[in-house]
Protein backbone atom coordinates (compact mmCIF):
# COMPACT_ATOMS: atom_id res chain seq x y z
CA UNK A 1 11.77 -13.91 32.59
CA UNK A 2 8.44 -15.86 31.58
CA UNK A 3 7.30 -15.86 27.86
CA UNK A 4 4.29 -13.66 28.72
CA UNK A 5 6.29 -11.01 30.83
CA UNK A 6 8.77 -10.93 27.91
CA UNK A 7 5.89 -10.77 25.31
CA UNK A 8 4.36 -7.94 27.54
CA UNK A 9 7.83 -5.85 28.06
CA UNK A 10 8.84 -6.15 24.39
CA UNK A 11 5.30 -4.67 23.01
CA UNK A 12 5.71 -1.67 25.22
CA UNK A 13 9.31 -1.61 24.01
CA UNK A 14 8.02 -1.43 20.18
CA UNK A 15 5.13 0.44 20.64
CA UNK A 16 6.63 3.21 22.58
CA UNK A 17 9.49 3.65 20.28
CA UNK A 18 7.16 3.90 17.43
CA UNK A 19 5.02 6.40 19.06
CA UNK A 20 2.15 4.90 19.54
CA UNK A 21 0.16 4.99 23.62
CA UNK A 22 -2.40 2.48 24.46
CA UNK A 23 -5.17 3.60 26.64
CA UNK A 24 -8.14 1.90 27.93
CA UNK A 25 -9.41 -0.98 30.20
CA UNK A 26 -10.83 -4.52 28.69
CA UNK A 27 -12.39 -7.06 29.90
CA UNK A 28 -11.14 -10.73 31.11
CA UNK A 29 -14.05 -12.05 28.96
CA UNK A 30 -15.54 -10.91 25.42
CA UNK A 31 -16.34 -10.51 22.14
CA UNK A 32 -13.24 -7.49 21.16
CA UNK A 33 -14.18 -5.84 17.61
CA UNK A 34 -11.26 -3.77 16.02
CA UNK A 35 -11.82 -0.93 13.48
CA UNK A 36 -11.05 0.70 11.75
CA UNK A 37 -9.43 -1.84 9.87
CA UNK A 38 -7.66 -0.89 6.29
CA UNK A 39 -4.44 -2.06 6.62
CA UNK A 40 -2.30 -5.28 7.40
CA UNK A 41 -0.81 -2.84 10.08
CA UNK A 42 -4.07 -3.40 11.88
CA UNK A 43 -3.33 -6.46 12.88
CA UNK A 44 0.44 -6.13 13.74
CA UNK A 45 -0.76 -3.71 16.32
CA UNK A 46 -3.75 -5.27 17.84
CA UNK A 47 -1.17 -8.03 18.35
CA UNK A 48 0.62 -5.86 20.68
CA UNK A 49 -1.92 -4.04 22.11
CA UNK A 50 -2.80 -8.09 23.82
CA UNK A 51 0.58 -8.69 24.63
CA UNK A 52 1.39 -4.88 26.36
CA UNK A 53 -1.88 -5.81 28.56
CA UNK A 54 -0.50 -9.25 29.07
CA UNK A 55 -3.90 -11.01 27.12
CA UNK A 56 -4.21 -13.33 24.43
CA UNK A 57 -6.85 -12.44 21.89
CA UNK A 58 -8.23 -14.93 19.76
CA UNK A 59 -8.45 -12.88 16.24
CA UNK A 60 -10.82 -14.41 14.10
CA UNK A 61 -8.69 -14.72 10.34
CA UNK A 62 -10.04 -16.42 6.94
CA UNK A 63 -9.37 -19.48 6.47
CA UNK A 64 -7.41 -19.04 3.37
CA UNK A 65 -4.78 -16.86 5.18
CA UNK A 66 -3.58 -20.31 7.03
CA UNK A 67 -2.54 -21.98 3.68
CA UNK A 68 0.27 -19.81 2.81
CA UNK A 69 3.74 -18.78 4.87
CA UNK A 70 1.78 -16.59 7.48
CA UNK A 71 0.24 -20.12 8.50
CA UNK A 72 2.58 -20.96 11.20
CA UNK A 73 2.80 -17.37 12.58
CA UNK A 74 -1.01 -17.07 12.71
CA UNK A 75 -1.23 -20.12 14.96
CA UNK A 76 1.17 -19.28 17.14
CA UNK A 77 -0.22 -15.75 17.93
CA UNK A 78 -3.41 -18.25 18.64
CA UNK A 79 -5.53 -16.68 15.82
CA UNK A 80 -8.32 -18.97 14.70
CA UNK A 81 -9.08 -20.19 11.18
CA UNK A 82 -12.91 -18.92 9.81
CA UNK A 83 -14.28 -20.84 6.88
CA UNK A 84 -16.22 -18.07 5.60
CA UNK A 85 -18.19 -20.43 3.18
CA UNK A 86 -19.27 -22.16 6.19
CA UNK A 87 -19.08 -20.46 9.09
CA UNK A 88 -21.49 -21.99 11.70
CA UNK A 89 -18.91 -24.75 12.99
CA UNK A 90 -16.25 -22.57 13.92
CA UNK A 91 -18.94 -20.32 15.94
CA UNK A 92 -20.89 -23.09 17.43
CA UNK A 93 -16.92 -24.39 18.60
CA UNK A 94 -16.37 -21.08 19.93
CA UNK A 95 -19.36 -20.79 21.65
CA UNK A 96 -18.56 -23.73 23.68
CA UNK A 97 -15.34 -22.33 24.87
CA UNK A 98 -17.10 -19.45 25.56
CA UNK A 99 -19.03 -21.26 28.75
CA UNK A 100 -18.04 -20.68 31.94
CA UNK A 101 -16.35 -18.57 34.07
CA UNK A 102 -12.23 -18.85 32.11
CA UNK A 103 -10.64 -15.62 30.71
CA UNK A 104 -11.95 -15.62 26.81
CA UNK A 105 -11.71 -12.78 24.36
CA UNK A 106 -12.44 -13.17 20.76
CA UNK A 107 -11.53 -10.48 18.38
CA UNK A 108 -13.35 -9.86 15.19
CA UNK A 109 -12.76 -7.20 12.56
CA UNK A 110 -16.32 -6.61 11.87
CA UNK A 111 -15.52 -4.66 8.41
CA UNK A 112 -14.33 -8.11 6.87
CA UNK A 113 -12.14 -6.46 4.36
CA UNK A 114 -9.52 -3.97 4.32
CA UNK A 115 -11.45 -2.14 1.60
CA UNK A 116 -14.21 0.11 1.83
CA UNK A 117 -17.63 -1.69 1.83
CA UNK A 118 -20.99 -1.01 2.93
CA UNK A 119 -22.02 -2.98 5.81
CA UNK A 120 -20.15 -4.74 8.75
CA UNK A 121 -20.43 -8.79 8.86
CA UNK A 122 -22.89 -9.29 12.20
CA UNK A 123 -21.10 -12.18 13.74
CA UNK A 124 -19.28 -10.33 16.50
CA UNK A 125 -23.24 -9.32 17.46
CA UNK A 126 -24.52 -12.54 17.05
CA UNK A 127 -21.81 -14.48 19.06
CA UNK A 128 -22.05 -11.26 21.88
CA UNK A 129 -25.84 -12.16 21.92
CA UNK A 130 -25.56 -16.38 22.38
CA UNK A 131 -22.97 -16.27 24.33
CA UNK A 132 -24.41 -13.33 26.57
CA UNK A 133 -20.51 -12.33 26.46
CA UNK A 134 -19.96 -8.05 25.97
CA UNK A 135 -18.88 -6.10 23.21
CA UNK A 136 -15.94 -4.71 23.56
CA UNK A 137 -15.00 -1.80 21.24
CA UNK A 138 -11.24 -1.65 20.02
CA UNK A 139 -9.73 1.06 18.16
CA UNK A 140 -6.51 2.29 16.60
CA UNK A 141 -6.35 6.23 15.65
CA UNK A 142 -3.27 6.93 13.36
CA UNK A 143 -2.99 10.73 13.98
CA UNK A 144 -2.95 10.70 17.37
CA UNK A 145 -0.67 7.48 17.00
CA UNK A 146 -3.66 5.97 19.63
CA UNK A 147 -4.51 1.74 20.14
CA UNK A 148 -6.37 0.28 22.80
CA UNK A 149 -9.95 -0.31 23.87
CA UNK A 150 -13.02 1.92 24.21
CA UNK A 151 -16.23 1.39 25.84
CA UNK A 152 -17.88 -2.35 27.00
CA UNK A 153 -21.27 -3.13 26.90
CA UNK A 154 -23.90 -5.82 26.45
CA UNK A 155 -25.63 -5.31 23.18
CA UNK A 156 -29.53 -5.16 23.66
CA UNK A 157 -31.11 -6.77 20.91
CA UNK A 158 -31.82 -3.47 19.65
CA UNK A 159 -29.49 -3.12 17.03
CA UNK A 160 -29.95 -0.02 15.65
CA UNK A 161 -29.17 1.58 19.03
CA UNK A 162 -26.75 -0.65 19.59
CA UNK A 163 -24.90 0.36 16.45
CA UNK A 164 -25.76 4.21 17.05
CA UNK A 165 -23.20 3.44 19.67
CA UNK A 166 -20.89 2.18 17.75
CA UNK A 167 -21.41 4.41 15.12
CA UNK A 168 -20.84 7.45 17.93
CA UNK A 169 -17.65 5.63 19.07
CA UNK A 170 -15.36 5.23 15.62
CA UNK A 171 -16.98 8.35 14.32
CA UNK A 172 -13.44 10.03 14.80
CA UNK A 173 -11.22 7.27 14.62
CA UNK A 174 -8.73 7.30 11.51
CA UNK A 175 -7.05 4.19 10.08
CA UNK A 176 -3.53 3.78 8.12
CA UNK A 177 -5.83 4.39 4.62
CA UNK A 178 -9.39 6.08 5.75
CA UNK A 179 -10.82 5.84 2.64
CA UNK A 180 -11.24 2.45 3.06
CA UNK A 181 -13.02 2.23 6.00
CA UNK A 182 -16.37 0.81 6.31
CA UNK A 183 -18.48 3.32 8.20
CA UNK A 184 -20.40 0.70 10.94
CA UNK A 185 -23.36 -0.42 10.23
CA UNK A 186 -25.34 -3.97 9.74
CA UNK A 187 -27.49 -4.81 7.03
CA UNK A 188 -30.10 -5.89 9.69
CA UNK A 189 -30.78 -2.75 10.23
CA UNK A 190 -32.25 -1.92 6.98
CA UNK A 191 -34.48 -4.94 6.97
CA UNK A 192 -35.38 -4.81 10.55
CA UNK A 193 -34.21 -8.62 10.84
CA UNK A 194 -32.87 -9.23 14.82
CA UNK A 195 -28.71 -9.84 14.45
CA UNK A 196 -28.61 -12.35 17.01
CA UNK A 197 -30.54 -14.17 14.15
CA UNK A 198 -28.18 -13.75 11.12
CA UNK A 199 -25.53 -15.41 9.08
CA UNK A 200 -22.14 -14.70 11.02
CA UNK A 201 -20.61 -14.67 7.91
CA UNK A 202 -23.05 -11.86 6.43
């Protein structure tokens, strides 16, 4: 058996004895953003959720993260190191791949911190918008015991209908610790500054 129909057969293996269902379609090619995001769990079981659908996601992880033990592992479930201090290389790097026609999905957790803030970083907007790549809207739901991927679509420019979208989507979506979820929304909204224009690292 190949690595990737192994990797595929032993997520549904996991998942299902867990408990957990995935559900949804996604995309060959994107920009994936996962909420809500409060726990490491999170990321154990968007890791999964790309192998049971036999894709590799490229999950956007600080910088800092790749310094310690979970270094190696990081890299080898192809995550990709953000220097949040300066972020514009990594995104004008990934913007490149992003040309042409090849499979590419990037996932972002737009909340930027396991605890409860008030506004979503805009990069997954801004790289959607360059790129012309969708937005892809992925979700975990503990109660139901839910993961997988919601609706696609290109954002608009408009951003405060854009994120009314979003905002409609997560609205009942539960994490492992709810209270720290950052309800969605960008701080371009409440200056009325275009996101394709901001700091991906805002």
């Amino acid at each position: 058996m190949s690595r990737p129909r192994l990797r595929r057969t032993l997520a549904r293996l996991v998942l299902r004895a867990a408990g957990w269902r995935t559900v949804g379609e996604v995309p060959e090619r994107g920009v994936l953003v996962g909420a809500p995001h409060t726990s490491n769990w999170d990321w154990v079981l968007t890791l999964l959720l790309g192998w049971s659908y036999g894709i590799r996601i490229g999950l956007l992880v600080k910088v800092e993260l790749f310094r310690g033990p979970l270094g190696p592992l990081l890299r080898a479930t192809g995550a990709i190191p953000l220097d949040r201090a300066n972020p514009r290389a990594t995104v004008d790097d990934l913007l490149r791949q992003a040309q042409g026609e090849a499979p590419f999905l990037l996932g972002i957790a737009a909340e930027g911190t396991r605890s409860r803030g008030e506004y979503w970083k805009s990069g997954f907007y801004r790289i959607a918008r360059e790129s012309g790549l969708p937005i892809t809207l992925a979700f975990l739901d503990v109660p139901s015991r839910t993961v997988g991927w919601g609706p696609t679509f290109h954002p608009t420019g408009d951003v405060r209908a854009d994120m009314d979208r979003v905002r409609a989507f997560y609205a009942d979506k539960r994490g492992f610790k709810p209270a720290a979820f950052t309800p969605p929304r960008l701080r371009e909204e409440d200056r009325a500054e275009p996101a394709d224009r901001a700091d991906p690292a805002d």
